[in-house]
Protein backbone atom coordinates (compact mmCIF):
# COMPACT_ATOMS: atom_id res chain seq x y z
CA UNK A 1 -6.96 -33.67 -35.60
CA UNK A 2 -9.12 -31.44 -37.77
CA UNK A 3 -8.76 -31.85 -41.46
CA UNK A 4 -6.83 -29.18 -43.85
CA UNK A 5 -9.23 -28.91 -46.53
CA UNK A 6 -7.45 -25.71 -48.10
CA UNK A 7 -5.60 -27.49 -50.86
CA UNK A 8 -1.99 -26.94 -52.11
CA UNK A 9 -2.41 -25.04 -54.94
CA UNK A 10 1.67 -25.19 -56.30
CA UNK A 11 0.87 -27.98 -58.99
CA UNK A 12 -2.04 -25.97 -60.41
CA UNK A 13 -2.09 -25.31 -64.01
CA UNK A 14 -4.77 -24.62 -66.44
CA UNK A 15 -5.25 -27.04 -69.01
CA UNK A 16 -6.71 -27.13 -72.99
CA UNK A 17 -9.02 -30.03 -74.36
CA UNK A 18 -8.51 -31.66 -77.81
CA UNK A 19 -10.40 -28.91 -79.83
CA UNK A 20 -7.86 -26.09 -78.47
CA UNK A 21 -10.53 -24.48 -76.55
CA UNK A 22 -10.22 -23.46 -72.74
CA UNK A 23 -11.33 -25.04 -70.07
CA UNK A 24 -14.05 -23.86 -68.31
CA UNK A 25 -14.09 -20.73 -66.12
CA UNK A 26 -16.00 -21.12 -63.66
CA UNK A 27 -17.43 -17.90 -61.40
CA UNK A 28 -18.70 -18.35 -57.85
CA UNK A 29 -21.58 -16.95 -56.46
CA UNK A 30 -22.86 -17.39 -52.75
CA UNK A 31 -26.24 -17.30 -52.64
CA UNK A 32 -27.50 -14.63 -49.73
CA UNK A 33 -29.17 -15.99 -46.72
CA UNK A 34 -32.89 -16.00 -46.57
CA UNK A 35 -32.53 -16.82 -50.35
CA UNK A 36 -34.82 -19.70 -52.47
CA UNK A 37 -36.57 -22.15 -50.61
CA UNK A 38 -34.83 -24.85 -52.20
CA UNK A 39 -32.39 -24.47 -49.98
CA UNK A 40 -30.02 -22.37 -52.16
CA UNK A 41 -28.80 -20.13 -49.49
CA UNK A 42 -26.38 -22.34 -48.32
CA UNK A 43 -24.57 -23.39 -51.71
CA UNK A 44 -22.51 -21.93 -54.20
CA UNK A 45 -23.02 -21.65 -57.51
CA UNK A 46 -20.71 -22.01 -60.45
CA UNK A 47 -21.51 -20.98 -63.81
CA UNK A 48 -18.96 -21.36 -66.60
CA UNK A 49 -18.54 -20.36 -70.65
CA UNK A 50 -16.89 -21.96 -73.20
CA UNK A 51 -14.07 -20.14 -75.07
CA UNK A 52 -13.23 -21.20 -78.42
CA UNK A 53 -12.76 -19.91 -81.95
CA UNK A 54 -14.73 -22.19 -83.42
CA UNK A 55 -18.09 -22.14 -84.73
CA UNK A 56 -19.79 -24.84 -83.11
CA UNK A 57 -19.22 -23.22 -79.43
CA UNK A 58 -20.30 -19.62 -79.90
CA UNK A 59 -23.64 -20.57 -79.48
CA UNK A 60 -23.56 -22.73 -76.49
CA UNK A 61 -25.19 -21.71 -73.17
CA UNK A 62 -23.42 -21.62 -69.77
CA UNK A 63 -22.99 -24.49 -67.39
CA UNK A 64 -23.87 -24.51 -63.69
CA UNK A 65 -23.07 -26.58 -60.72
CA UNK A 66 -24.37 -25.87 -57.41
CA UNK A 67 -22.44 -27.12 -54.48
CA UNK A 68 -23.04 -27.55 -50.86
CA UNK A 69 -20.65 -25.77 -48.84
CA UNK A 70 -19.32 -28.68 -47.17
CA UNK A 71 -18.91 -30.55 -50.32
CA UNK A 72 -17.20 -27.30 -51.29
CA UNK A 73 -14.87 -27.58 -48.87
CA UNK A 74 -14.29 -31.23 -49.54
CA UNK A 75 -13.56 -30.71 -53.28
CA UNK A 76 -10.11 -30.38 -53.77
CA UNK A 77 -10.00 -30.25 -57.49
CA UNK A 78 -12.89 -27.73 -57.46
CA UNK A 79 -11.08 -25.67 -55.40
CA UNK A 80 -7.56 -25.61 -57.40
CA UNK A 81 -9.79 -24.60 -60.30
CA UNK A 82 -11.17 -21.76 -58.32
CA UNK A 83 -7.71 -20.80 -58.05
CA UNK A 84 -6.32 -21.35 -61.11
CA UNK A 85 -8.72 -19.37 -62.48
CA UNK A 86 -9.54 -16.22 -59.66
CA UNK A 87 -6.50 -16.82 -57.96
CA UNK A 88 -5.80 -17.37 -54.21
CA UNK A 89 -7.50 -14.80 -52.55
CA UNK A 90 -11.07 -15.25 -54.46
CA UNK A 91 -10.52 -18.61 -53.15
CA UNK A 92 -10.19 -17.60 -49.53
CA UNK A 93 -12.74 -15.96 -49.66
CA UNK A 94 -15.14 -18.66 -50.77
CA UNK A 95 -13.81 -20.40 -48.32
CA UNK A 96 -14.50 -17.53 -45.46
CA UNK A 97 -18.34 -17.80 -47.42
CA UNK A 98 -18.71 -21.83 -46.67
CA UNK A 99 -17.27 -21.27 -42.86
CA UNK A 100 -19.57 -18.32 -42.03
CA UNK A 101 -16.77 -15.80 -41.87
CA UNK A 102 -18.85 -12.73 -43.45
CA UNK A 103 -16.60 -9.58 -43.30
CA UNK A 104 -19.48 -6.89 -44.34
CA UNK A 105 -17.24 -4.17 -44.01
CA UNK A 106 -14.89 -5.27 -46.35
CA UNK A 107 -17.76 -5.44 -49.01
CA UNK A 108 -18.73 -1.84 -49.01
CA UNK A 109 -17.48 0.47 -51.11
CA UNK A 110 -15.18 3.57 -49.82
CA UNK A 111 -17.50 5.98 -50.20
CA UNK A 112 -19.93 4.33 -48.13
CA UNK A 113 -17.23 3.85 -45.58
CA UNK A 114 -15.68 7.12 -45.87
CA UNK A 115 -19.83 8.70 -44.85
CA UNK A 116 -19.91 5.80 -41.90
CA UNK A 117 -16.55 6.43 -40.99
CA UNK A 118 -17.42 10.49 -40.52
CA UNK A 119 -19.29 9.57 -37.45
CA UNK A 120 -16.59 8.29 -35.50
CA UNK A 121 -14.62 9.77 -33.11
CA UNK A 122 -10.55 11.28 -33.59
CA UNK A 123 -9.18 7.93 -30.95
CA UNK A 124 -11.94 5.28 -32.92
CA UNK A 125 -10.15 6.34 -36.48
CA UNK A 126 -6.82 6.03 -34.94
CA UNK A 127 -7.76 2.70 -33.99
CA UNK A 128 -9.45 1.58 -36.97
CA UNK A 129 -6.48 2.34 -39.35
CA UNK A 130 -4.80 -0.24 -37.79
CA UNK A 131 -7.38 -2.84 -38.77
CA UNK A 132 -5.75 -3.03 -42.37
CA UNK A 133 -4.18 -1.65 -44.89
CA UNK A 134 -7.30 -0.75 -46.61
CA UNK A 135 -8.18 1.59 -43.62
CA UNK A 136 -5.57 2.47 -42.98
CA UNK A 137 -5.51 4.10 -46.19
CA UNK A 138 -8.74 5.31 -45.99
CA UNK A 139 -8.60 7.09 -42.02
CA UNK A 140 -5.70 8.90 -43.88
CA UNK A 141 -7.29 9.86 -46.97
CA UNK A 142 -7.79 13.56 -47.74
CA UNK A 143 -11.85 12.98 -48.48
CA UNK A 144 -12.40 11.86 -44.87
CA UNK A 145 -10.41 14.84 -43.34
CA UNK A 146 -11.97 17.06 -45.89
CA UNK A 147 -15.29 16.25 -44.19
CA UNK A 148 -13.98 16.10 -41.02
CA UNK A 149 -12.64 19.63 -41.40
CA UNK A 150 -15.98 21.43 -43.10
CA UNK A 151 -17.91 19.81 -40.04
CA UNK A 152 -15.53 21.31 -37.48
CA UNK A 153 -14.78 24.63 -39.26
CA UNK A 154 -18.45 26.71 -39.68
CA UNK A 155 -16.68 28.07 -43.10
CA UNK A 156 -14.09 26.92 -45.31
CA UNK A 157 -12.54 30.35 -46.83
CA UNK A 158 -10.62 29.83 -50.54
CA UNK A 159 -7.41 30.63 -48.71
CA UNK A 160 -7.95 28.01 -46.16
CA UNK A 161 -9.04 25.29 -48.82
CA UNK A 162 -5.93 26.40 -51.29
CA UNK A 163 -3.73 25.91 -47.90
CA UNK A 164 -5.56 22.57 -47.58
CA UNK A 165 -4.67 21.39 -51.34
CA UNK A 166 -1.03 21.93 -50.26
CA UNK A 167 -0.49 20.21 -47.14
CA UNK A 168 -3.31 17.86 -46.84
CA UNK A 169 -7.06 18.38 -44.93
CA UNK A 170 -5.40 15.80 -42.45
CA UNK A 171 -2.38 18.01 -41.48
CA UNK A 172 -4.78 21.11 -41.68
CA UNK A 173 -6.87 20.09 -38.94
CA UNK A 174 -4.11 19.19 -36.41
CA UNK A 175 -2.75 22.78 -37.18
CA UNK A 176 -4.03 25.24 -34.50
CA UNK A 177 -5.65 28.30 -35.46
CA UNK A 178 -2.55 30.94 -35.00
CA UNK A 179 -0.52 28.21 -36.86
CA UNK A 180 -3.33 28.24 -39.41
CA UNK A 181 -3.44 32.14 -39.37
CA UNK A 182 0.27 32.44 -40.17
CA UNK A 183 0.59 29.40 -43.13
CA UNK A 184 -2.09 30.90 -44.64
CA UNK A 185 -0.23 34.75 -44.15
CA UNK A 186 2.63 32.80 -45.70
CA UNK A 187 0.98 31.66 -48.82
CA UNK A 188 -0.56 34.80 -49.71
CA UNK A 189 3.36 36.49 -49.20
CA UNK A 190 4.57 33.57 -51.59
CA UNK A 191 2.35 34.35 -54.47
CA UNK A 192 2.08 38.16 -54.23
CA UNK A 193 6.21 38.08 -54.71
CA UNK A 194 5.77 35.74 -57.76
CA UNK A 195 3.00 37.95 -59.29
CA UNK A 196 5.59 41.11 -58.78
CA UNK A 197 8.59 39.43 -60.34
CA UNK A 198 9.89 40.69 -63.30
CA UNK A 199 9.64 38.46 -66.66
């Protein structure tokens, strides 16, 4: 049988040495592939500063340990201290790192997504929102159905765009034009009676 090397991570507590200063926090870092010749690109790295009050420490320099990702995986007490420290889900994924599991998608930032995202078709969003809950969130998002609208629509009027602020660029493009027509007809009814009212 194949070896769990995730550890439990229940009994995990952070712990003080005699001086009353923290123990080290330690921040991983994967090295990119194609990296330093020494072989680097398929370690992590851990650097780590002291926190204390006193004196004597406020000078010292960071630590660093470099790990192999198999020893990685080996290390037990490394890895509670990982997630001690970052918590679970830093952990996982410096574990994802050492077993090759690269999600690039995940480490793009919305924006970028929302631009790639523009290029897809209506039945390829639908699907990807069920991916995750992160796109999920974003294939509903007002700023991808804002672009989706100006890129469908050769003009966004102010009504249409005050409509839009209202009920959502999503809902606004699955409206048909007469439906469109009438909601914005609607609107302009609205706030024409509450400019005439009396004060």
């Amino acid at each position: 049988p194949k070896k769990n090397r995730r550890p439990c991570l229940r009994a995990a507590s952070p712990q003080r040495g005699k001086e009353g200063k923290k123990d080290s926090a330690k921040c991983p870092k994967e090295k990119p592939a194609g990296g330093e010749r020494d072989g680097l690109s398929s370690r992590i790295i851990f650097r780590w500063w002291k926190i204390s009050l006193r004196s004597e420490y406020r000078s010292a320099k960071p630590g660093e340990t470099k790990e192999t990702h198999e020893d990685f995986l080996d290390n037990s007490h490394l890895q509670v201290q990982v997630a001690v420290v970052f918590g679970a889900k830093i952990l996982d994924y410096v574990f994802n790192l050492c077993e090759g599991k690269f999600d690039y998608l995940e480490r793009l930032s919305d924006k970028l997504l929302l631009k790639i995202m523009n290029y897809l078709d209506l039945e390829d969003i639908a699907r990807l929102s069920q991916t995750s809950s992160r796109f999920e969130k974003l294939c509903k998002s007002d700023s991808l159905w804002e672009q989706i609208v100006q890129s469908t629509y050769d003009t966004i009027t102010p009504d249409m765009r005050a409509l839009a602020n209202d009920v959502g660029w999503r809902q606004m493009f699955f409206t048909n034009k007469i439906q469109l027509q009438r909601q914005i007809r609607k609107k302009k009814q609205r706030q024409g009676s509450e400019t005439t009212k009396p004060t």
